[in-house]
C-alpha atoms as a PDB file:
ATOM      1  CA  UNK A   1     179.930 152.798 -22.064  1.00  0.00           C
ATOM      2  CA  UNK A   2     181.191 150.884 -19.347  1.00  0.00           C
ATOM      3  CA  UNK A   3     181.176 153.116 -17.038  1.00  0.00           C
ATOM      4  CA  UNK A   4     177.804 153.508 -17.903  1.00  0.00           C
ATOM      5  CA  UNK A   5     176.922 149.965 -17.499  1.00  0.00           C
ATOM      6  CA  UNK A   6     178.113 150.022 -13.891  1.00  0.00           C
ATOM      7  CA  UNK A   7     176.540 152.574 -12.740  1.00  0.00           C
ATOM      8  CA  UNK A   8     172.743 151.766 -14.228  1.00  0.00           C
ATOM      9  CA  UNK A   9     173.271 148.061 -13.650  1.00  0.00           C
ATOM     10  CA  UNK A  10     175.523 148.010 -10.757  1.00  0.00           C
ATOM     11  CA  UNK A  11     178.834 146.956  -9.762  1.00  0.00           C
ATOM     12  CA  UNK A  12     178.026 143.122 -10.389  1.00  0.00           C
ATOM     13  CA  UNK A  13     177.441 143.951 -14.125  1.00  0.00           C
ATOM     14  CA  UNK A  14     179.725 146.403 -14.746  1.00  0.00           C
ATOM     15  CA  UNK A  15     182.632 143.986 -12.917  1.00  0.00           C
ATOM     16  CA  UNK A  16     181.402 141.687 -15.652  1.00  0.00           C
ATOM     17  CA  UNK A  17     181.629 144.149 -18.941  1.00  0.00           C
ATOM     18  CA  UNK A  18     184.899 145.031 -17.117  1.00  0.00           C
ATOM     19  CA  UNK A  19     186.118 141.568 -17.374  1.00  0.00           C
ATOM     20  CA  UNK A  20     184.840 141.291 -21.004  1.00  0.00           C
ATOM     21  CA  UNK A  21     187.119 144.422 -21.822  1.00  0.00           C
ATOM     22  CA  UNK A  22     190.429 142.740 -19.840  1.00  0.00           C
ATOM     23  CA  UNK A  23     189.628 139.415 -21.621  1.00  0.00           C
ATOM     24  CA  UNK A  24     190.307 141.320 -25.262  1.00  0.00           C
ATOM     25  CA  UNK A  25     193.106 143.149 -24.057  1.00  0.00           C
ATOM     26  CA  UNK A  26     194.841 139.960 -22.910  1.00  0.00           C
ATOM     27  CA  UNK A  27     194.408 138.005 -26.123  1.00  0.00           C
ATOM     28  CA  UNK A  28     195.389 140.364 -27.991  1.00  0.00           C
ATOM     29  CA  UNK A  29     198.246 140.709 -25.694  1.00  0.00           C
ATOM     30  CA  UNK A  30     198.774 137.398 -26.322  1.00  0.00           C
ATOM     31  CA  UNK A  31     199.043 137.615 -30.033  1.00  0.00           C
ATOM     32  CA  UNK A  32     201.172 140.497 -29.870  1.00  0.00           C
ATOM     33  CA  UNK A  33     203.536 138.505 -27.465  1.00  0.00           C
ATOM     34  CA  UNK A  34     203.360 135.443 -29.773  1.00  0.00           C
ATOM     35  CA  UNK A  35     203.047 137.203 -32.759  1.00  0.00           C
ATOM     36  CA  UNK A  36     206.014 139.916 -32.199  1.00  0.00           C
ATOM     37  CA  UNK A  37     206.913 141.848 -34.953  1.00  0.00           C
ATOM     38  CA  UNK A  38     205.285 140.379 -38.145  1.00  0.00           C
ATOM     39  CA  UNK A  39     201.812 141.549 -36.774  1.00  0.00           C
ATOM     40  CA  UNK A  40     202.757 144.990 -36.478  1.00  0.00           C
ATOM     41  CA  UNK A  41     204.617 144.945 -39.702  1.00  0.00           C
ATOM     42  CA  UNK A  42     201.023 143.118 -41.854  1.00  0.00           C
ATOM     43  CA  UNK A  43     199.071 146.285 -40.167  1.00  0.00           C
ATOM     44  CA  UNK A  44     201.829 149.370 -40.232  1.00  0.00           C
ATOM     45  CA  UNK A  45     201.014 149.707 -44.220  1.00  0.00           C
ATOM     46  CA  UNK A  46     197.026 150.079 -43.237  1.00  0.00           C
ATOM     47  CA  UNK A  47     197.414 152.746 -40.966  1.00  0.00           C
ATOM     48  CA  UNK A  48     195.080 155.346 -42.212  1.00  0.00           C
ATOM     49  CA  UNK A  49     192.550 152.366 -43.338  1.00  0.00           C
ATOM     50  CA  UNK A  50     192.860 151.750 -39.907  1.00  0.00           C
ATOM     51  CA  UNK A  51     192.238 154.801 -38.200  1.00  0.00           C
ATOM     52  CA  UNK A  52     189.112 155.518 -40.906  1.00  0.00           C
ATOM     53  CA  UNK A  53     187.461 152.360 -39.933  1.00  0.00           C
ATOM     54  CA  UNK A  54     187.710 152.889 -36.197  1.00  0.00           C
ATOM     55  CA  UNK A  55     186.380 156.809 -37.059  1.00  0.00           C
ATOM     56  CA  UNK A  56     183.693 155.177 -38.631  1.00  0.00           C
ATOM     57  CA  UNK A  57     183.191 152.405 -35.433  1.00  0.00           C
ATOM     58  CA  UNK A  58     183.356 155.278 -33.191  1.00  0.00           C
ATOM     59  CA  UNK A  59     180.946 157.179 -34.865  1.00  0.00           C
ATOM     60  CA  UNK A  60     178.392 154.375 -35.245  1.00  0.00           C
ATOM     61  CA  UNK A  61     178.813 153.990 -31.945  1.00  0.00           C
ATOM     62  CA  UNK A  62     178.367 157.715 -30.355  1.00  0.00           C
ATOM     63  CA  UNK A  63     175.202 158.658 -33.030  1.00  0.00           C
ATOM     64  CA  UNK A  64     173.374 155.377 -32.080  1.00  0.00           C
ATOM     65  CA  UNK A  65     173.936 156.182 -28.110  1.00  0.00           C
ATOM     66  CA  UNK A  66     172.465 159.672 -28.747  1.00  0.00           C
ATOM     67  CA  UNK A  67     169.683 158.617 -30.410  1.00  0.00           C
ATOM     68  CA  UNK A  68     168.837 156.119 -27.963  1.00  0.00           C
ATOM     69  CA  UNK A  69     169.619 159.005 -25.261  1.00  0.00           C
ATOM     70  CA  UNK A  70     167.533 161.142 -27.240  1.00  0.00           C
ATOM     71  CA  UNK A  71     164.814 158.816 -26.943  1.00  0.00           C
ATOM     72  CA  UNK A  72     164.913 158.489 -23.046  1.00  0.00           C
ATOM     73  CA  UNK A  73     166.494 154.748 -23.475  1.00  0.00           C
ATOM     74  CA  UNK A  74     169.124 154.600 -21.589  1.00  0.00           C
ATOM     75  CA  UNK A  75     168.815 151.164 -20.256  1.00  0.00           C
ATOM     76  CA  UNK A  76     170.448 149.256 -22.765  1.00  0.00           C
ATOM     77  CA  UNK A  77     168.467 146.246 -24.594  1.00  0.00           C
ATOM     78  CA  UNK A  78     167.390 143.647 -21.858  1.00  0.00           C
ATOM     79  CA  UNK A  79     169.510 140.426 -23.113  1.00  0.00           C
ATOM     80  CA  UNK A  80     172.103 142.967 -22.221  1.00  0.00           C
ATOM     81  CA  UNK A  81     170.864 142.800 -18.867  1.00  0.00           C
ATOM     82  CA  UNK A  82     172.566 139.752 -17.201  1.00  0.00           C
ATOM     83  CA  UNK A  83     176.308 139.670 -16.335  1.00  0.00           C
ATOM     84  CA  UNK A  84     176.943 136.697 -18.067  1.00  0.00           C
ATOM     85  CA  UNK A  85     175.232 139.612 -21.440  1.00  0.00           C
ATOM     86  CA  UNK A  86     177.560 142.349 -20.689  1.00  0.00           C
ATOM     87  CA  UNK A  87     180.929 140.215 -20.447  1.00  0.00           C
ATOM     88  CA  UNK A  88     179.933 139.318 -24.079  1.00  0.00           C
ATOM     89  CA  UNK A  89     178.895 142.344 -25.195  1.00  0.00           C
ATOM     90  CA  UNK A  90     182.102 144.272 -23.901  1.00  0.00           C
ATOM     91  CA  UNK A  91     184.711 141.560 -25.069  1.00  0.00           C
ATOM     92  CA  UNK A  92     182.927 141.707 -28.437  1.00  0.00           C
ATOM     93  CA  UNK A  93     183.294 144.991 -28.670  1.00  0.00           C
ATOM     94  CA  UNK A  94     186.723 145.530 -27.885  1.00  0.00           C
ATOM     95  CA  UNK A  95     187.833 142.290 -29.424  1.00  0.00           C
ATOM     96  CA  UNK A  96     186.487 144.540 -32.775  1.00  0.00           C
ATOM     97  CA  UNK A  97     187.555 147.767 -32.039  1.00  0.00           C
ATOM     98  CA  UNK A  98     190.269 148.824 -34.716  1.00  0.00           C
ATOM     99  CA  UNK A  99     191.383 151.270 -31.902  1.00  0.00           C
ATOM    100  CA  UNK A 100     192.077 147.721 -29.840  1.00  0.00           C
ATOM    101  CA  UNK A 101     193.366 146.425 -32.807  1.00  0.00           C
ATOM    102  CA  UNK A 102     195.732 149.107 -33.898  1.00  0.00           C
ATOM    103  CA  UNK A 103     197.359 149.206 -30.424  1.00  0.00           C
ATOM    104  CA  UNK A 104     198.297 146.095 -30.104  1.00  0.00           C
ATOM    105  CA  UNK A 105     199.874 146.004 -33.248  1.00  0.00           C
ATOM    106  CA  UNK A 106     201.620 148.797 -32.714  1.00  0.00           C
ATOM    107  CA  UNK A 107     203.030 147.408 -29.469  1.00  0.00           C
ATOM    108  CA  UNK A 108     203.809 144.080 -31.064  1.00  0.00           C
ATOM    109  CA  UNK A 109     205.854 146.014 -33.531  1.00  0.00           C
ATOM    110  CA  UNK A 110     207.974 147.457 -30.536  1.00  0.00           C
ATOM    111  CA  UNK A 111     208.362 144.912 -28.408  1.00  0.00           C
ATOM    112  CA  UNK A 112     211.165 141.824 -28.412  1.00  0.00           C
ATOM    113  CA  UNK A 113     210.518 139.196 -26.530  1.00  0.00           C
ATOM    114  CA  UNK A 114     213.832 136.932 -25.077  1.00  0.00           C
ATOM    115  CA  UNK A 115     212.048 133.617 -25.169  1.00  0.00           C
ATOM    116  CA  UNK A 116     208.599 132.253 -24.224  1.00  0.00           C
ATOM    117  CA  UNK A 117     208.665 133.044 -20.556  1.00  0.00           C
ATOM    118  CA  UNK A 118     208.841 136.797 -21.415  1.00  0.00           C
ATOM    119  CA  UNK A 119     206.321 136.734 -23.830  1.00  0.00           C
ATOM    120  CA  UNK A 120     204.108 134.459 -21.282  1.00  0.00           C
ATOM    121  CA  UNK A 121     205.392 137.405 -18.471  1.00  0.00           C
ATOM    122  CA  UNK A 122     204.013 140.242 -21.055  1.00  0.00           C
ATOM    123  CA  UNK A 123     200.688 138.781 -21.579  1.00  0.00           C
ATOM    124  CA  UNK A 124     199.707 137.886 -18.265  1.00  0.00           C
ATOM    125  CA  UNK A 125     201.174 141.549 -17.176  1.00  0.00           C
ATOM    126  CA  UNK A 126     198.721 143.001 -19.728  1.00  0.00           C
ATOM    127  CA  UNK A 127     195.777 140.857 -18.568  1.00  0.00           C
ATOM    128  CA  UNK A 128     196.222 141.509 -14.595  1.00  0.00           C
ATOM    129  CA  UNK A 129     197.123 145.251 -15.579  1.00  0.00           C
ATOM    130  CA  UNK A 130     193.431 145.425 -17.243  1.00  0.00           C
ATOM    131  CA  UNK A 131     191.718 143.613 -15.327  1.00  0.00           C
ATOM    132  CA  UNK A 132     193.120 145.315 -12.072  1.00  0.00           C
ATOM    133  CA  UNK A 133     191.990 148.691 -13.369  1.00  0.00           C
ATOM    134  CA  UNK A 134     188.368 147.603 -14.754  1.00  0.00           C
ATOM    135  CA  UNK A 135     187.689 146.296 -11.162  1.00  0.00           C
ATOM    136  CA  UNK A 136     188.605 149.336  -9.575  1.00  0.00           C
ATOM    137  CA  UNK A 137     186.465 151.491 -12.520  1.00  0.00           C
ATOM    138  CA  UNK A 138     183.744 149.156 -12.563  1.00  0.00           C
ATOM    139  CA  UNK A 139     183.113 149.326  -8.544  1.00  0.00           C
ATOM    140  CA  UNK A 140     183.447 152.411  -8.195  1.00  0.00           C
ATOM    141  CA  UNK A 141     181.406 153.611 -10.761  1.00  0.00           C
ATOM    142  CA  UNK A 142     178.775 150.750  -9.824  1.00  0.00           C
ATOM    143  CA  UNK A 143     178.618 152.245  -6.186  1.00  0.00           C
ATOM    144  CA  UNK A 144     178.654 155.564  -7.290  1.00  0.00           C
ATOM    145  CA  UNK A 145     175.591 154.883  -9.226  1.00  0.00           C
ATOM    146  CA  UNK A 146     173.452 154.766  -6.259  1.00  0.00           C
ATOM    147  CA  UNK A 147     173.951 158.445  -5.592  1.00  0.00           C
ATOM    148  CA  UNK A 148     173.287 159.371  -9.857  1.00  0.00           C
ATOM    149  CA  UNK A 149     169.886 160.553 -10.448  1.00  0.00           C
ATOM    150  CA  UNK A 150     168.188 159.802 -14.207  1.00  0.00           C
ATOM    151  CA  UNK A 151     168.935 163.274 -14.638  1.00  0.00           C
ATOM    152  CA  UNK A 152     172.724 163.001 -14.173  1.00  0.00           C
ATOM    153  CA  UNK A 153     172.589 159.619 -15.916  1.00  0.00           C
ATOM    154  CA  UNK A 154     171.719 161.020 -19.452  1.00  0.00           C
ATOM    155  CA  UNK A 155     173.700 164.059 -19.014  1.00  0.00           C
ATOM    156  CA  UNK A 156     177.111 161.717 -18.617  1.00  0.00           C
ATOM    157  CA  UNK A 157     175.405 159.345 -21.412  1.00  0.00           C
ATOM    158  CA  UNK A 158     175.409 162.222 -23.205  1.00  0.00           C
ATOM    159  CA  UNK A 159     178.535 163.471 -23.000  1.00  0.00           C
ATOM    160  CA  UNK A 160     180.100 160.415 -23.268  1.00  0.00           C
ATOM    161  CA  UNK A 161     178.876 159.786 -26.522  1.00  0.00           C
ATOM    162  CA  UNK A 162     179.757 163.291 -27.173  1.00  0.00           C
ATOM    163  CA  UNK A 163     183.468 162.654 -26.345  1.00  0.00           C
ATOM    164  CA  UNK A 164     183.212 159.399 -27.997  1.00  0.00           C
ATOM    165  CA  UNK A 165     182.336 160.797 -31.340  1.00  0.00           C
ATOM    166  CA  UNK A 166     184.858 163.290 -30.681  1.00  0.00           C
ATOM    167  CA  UNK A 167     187.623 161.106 -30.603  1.00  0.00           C
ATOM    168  CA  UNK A 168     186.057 159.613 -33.631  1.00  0.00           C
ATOM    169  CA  UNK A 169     186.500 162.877 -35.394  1.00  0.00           C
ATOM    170  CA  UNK A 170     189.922 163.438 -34.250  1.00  0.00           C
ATOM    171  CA  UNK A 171     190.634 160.095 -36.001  1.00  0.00           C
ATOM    172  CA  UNK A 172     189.289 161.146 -38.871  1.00  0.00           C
ATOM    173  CA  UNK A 173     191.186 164.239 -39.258  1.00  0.00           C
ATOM    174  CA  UNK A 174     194.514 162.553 -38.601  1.00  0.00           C
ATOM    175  CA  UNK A 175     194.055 159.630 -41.311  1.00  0.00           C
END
């Protein structure tokens, strides 16, 4: 998805879901740092709850991007359209994906922190880390999107919904 939204709106949009995705990952980067252990511990007994609810996101997700595929709408809706739209849109969705969620817990669970500084040095590693590599996807995949005919376009909307619900089976099968 945003990969997606880079290359039909361009790098300036996609730079902005991008930034949307690195802002989740570093508050909840943040928590994890802050939150150590006891975070991980409240979720560990919710595992499979876990996993079945972000099946269940995934799935939502992947059936309602084939249908609008299916329908030829692949532009996404137009208050979508803005950067300012897809930062929102992408930090609200990862902020609520149990996948997100789940991760983060699991690495607050693993982690131990010596002090404040180190859990100020994990979180901002986490947040530069992401947002490093969702500038680099984001542009690229923005520029490349000059070359992508509509043709091309659905057939890797397509299949990334495919893959998408996919992974949302595999999550399912492992609960």
């Amino acid at each position: 998805m945003l990969i997606e939204a880079a290359v039909v709106r361009g790098p300036r949009v996609g730079l902005a879901a991008g930034m949307g995705v690195a802002t989740a990952d570093l508050t909840y980067a943040t928590i994890a740092a802050l939150a150590g252990g006891a975070v991980g511990a409240a979720l560990s007994s919710h595992e499979t709850e876990i996993k079945l609810l972000a099946a269940v996101v995934l799935a939502a997700i992947a059936v309602h991007g084939l249908l609008r595929s299916a329908s030829g709408d692949l532009g996404g809706a137009p208050e979508w359209g803005t950067p300012a739209g897809h930062y929102a849109r992408f930090l609200a969705i990862t902020m609520a994906n149990p996948l997100t969620i789940a991760s983060f817990a699991a690495v607050a669970a693993a982690i131990s922190l010596d002090g404040p500084s180190a859990a100020v040095a994990f979180a901002a590693g986490v947040g530069v880390a992401s947002a490093a590599w969702h500038v680099g996807l984001t542009l690229a995949a923005g520029h490349a999107g000059r070359w992508i005919t509509p043709r091309i376009r659905r057939g890797l909307a397509v299949g990334g919904r495919l893959l998408i619900l996919a992974i949302a089976v595999h999550l399912a099968a492992g609960a």
